[in-house]
C-alpha atoms as a PDB file:
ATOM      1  CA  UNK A   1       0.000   0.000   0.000  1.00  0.00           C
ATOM      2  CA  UNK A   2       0.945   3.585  -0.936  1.00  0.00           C
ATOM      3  CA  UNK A   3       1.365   5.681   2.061  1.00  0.00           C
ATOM      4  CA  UNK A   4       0.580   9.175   0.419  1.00  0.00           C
ATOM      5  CA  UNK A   5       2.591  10.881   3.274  1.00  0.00           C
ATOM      6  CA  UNK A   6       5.800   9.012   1.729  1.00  0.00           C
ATOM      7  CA  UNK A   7       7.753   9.677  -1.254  1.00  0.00           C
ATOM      8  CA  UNK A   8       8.033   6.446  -3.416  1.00  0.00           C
ATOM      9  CA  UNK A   9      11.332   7.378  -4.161  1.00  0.00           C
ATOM     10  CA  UNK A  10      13.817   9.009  -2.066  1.00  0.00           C
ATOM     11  CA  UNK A  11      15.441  11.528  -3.989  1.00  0.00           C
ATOM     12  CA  UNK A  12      19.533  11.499  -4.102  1.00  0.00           C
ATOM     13  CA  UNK A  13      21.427  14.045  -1.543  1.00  0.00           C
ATOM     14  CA  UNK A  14      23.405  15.897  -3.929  1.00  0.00           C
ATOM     15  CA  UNK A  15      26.960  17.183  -2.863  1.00  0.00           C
ATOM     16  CA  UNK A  16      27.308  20.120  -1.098  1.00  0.00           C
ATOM     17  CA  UNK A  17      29.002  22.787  -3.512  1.00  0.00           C
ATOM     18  CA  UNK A  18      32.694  23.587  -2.282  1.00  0.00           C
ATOM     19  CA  UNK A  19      33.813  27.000  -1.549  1.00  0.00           C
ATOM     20  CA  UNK A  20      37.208  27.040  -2.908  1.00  0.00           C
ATOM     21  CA  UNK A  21      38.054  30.173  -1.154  1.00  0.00           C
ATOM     22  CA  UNK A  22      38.216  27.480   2.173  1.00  0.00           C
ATOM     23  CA  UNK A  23      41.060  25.506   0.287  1.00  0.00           C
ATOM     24  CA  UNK A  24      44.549  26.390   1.049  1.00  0.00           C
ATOM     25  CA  UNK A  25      45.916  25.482  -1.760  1.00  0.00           C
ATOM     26  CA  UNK A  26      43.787  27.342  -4.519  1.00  0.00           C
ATOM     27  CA  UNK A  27      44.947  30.117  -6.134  1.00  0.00           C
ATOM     28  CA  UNK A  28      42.812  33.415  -5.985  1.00  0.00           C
ATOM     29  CA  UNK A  29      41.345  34.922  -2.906  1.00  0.00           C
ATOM     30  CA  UNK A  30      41.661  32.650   0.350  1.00  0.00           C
ATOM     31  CA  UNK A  31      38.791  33.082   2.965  1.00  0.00           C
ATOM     32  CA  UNK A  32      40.405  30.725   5.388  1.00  0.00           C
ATOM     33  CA  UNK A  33      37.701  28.024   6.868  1.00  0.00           C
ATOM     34  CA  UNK A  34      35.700  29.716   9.417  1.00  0.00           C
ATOM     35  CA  UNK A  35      35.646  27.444  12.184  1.00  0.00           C
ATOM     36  CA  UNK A  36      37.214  29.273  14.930  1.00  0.00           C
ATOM     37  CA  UNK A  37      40.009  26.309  15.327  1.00  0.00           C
ATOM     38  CA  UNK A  38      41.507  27.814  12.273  1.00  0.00           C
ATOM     39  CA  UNK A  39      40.861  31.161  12.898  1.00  0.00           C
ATOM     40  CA  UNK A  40      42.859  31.369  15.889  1.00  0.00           C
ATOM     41  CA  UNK A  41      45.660  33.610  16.324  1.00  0.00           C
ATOM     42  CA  UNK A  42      48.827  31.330  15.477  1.00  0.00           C
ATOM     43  CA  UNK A  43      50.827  32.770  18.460  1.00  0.00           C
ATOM     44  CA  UNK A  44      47.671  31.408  20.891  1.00  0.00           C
ATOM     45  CA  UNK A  45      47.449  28.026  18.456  1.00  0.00           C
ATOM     46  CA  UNK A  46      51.161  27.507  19.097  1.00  0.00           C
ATOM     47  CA  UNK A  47      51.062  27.835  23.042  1.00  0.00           C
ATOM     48  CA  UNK A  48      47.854  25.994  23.066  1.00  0.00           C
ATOM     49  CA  UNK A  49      48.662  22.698  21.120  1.00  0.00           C
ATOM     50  CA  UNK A  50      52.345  20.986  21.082  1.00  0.00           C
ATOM     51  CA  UNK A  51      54.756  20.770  18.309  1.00  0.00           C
ATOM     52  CA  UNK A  52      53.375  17.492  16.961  1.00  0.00           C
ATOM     53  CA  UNK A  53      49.390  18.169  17.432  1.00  0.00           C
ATOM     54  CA  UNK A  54      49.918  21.775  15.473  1.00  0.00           C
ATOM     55  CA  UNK A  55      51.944  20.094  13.140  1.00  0.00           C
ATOM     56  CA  UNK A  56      49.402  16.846  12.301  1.00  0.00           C
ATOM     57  CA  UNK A  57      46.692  19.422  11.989  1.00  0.00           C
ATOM     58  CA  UNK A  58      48.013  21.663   9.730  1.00  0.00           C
ATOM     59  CA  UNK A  59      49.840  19.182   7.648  1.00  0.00           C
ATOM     60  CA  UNK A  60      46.258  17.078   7.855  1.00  0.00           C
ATOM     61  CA  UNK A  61      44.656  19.865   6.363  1.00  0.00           C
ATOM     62  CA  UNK A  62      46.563  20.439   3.839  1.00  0.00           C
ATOM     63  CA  UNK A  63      46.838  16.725   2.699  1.00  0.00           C
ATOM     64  CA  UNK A  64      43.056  16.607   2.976  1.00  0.00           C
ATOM     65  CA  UNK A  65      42.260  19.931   0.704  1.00  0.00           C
ATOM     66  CA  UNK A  66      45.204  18.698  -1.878  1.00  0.00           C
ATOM     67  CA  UNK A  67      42.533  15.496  -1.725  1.00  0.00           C
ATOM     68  CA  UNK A  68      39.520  17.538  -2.416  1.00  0.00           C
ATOM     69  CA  UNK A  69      41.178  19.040  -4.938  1.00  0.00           C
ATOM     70  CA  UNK A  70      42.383  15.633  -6.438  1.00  0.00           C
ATOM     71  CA  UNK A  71      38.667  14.050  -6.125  1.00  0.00           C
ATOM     72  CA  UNK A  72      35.976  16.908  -6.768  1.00  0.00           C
ATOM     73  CA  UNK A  73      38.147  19.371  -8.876  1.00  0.00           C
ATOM     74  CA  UNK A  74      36.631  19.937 -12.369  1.00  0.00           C
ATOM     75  CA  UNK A  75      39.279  19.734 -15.325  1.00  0.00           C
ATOM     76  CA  UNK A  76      42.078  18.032 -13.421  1.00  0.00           C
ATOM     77  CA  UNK A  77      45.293  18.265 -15.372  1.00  0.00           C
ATOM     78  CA  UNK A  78      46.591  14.857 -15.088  1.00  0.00           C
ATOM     79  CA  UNK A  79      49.547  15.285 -12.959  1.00  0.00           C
ATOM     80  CA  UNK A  80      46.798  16.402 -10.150  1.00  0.00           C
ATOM     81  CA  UNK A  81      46.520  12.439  -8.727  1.00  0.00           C
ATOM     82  CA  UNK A  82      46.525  11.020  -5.024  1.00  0.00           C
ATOM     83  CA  UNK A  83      50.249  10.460  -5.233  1.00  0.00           C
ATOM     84  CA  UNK A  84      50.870  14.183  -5.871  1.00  0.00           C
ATOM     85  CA  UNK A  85      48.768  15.096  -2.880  1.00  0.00           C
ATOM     86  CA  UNK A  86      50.683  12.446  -1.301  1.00  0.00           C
ATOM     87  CA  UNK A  87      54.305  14.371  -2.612  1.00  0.00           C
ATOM     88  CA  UNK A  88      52.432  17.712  -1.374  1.00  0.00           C
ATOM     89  CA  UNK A  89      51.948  15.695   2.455  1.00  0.00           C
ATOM     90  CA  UNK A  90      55.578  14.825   2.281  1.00  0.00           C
ATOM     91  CA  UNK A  91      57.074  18.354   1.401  1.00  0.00           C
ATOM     92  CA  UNK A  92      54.802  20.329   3.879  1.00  0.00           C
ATOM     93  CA  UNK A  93      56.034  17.912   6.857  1.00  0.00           C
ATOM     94  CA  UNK A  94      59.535  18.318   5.520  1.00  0.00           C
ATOM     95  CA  UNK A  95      58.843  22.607   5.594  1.00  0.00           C
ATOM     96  CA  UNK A  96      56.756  22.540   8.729  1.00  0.00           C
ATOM     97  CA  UNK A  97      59.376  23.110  11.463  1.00  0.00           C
ATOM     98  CA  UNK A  98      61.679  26.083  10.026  1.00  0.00           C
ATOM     99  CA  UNK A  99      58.438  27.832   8.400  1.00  0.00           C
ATOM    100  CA  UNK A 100      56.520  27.601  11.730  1.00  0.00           C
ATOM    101  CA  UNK A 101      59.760  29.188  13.383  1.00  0.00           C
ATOM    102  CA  UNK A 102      59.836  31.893  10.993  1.00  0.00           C
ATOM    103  CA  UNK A 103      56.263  32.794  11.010  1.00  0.00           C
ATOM    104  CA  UNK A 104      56.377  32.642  15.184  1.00  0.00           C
ATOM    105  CA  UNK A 105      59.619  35.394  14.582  1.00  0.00           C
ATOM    106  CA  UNK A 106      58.395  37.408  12.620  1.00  0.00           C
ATOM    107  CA  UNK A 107      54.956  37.570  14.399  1.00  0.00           C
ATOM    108  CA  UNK A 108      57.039  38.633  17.806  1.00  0.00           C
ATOM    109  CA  UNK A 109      58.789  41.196  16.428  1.00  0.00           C
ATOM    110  CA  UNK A 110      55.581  42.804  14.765  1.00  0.00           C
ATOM    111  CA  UNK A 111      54.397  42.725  18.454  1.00  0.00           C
ATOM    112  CA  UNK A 112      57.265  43.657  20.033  1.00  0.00           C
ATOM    113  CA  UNK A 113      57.693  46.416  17.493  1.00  0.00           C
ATOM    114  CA  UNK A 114      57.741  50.481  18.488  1.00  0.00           C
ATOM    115  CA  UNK A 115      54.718  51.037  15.654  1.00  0.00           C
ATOM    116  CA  UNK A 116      52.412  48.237  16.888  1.00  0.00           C
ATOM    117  CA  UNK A 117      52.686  49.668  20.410  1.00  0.00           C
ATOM    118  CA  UNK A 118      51.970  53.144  19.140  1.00  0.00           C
ATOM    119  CA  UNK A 119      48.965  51.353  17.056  1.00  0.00           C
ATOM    120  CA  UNK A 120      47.713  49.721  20.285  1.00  0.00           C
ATOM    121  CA  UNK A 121      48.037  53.421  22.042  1.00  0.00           C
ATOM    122  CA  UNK A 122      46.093  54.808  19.356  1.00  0.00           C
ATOM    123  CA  UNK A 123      43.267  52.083  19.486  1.00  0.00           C
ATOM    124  CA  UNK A 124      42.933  52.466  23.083  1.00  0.00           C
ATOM    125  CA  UNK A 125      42.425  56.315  22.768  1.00  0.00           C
ATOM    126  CA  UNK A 126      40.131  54.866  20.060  1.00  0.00           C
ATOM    127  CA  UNK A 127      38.219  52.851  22.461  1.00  0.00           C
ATOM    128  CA  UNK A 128      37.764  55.494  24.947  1.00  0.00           C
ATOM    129  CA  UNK A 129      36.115  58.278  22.518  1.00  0.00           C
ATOM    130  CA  UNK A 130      34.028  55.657  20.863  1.00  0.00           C
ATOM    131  CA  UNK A 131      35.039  55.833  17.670  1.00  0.00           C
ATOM    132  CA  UNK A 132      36.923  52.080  17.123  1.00  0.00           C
ATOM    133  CA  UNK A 133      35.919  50.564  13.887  1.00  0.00           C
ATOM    134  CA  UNK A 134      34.050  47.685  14.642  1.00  0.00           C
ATOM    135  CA  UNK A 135      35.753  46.043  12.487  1.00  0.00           C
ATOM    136  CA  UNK A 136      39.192  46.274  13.526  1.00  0.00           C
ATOM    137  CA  UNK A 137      41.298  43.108  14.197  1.00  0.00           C
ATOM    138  CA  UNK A 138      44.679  44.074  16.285  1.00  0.00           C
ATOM    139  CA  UNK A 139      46.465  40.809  14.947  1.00  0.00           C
ATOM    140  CA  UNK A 140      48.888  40.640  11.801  1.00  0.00           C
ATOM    141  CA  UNK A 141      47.563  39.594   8.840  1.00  0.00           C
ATOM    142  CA  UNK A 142      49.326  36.309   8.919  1.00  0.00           C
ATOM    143  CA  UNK A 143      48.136  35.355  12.797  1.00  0.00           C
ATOM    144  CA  UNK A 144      45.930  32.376  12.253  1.00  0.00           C
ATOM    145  CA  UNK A 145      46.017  28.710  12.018  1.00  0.00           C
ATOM    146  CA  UNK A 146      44.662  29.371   8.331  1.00  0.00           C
ATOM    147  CA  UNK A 147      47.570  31.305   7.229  1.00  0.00           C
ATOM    148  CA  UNK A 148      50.306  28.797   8.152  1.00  0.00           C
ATOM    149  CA  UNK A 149      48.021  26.299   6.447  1.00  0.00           C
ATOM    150  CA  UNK A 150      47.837  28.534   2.856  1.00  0.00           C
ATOM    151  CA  UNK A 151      51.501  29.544   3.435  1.00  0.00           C
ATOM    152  CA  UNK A 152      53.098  25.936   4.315  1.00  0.00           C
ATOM    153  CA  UNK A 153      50.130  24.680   1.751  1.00  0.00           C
ATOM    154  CA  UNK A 154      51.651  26.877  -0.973  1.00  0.00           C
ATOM    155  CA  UNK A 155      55.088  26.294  -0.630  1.00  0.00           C
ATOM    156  CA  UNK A 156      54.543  22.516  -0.449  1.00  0.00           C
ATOM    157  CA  UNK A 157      53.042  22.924  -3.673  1.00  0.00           C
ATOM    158  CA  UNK A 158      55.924  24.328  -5.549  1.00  0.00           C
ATOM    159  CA  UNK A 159      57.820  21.711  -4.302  1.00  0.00           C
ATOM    160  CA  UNK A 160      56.104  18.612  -4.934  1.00  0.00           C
ATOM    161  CA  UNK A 161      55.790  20.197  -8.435  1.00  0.00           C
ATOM    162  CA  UNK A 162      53.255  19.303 -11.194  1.00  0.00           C
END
């Protein structure tokens, strides 16, 4: 018997559509994902997490958006296989350590520099007249978890090559 309240036929769950601007390894404008895990300030990521959880996070994500890339691209040049996002793994482990030491420098010295603390003097008299843009966002533009992932992502890429 037909129950009228029940489709004979369940129709297929299509695929959600990708936003590329999430992948780290696209080229064109980067969003970042925007789950607060990789929106946090790389400084607070980097006191918060050890060497090796940072490290198999970032290097996971990376492997797994060189996968996406590899499985639900459109137009894949052939060199763009499994064993290239496999290469890709490889050389961001390899990079990992000196380019997470670099990007950790440079971010304390923009901190510890005379202009940020001027900036930061400036925002606070900001602050007190009420006129801060609410917008403002007192971290460098390369503090987050998502900018070591498109950075290390990036460089991987030109060295595993195509």
């Amino acid at each position: 018997m037909n129950d009228p309240l029940m489709p004979s036929a369940i129709p297929p769950i299509p695929e959600p559509e990708i936003n590329w601007g999430y992948n780290c390894l696209t080229s064109g404008i980067h969003h970042g994902r925007p789950e607060a895990l990789w929106t946090l300030p790389l400084l607070q990521a980097a006191t918060m997490f050890t060497d090796n959880e940072l490290q198999a996070m970032v290097v996971g994500r990376i492997h797994t958006d060189a996968l996406i890339m590899v499985h639900r691209g459109e137009d894949n040049p052939e060199w763009l296989t499994e064993e290239w996002a496999q290469r890709l793994k490889e050389e961001a482990e390899n990079l990992y350590g000196s380019l997470l030491e670099a990007k950790l420098d440079e971010l304390n010295s923009y901190y510890d520099s005379p202009a940020y603390r001027r900036d930061m003097t400036g925002i606070v008299v900001r602050v007190l007249d009420n006129r801060l843009n609410p917008h403002f966002n007192p971290l460098h533009n390369h503090d987050s978890v998502n900018m070591l992932c498109r950075i290390l992502g990036m460089s991987a890429c030109r060295r595993a090559g195509a």
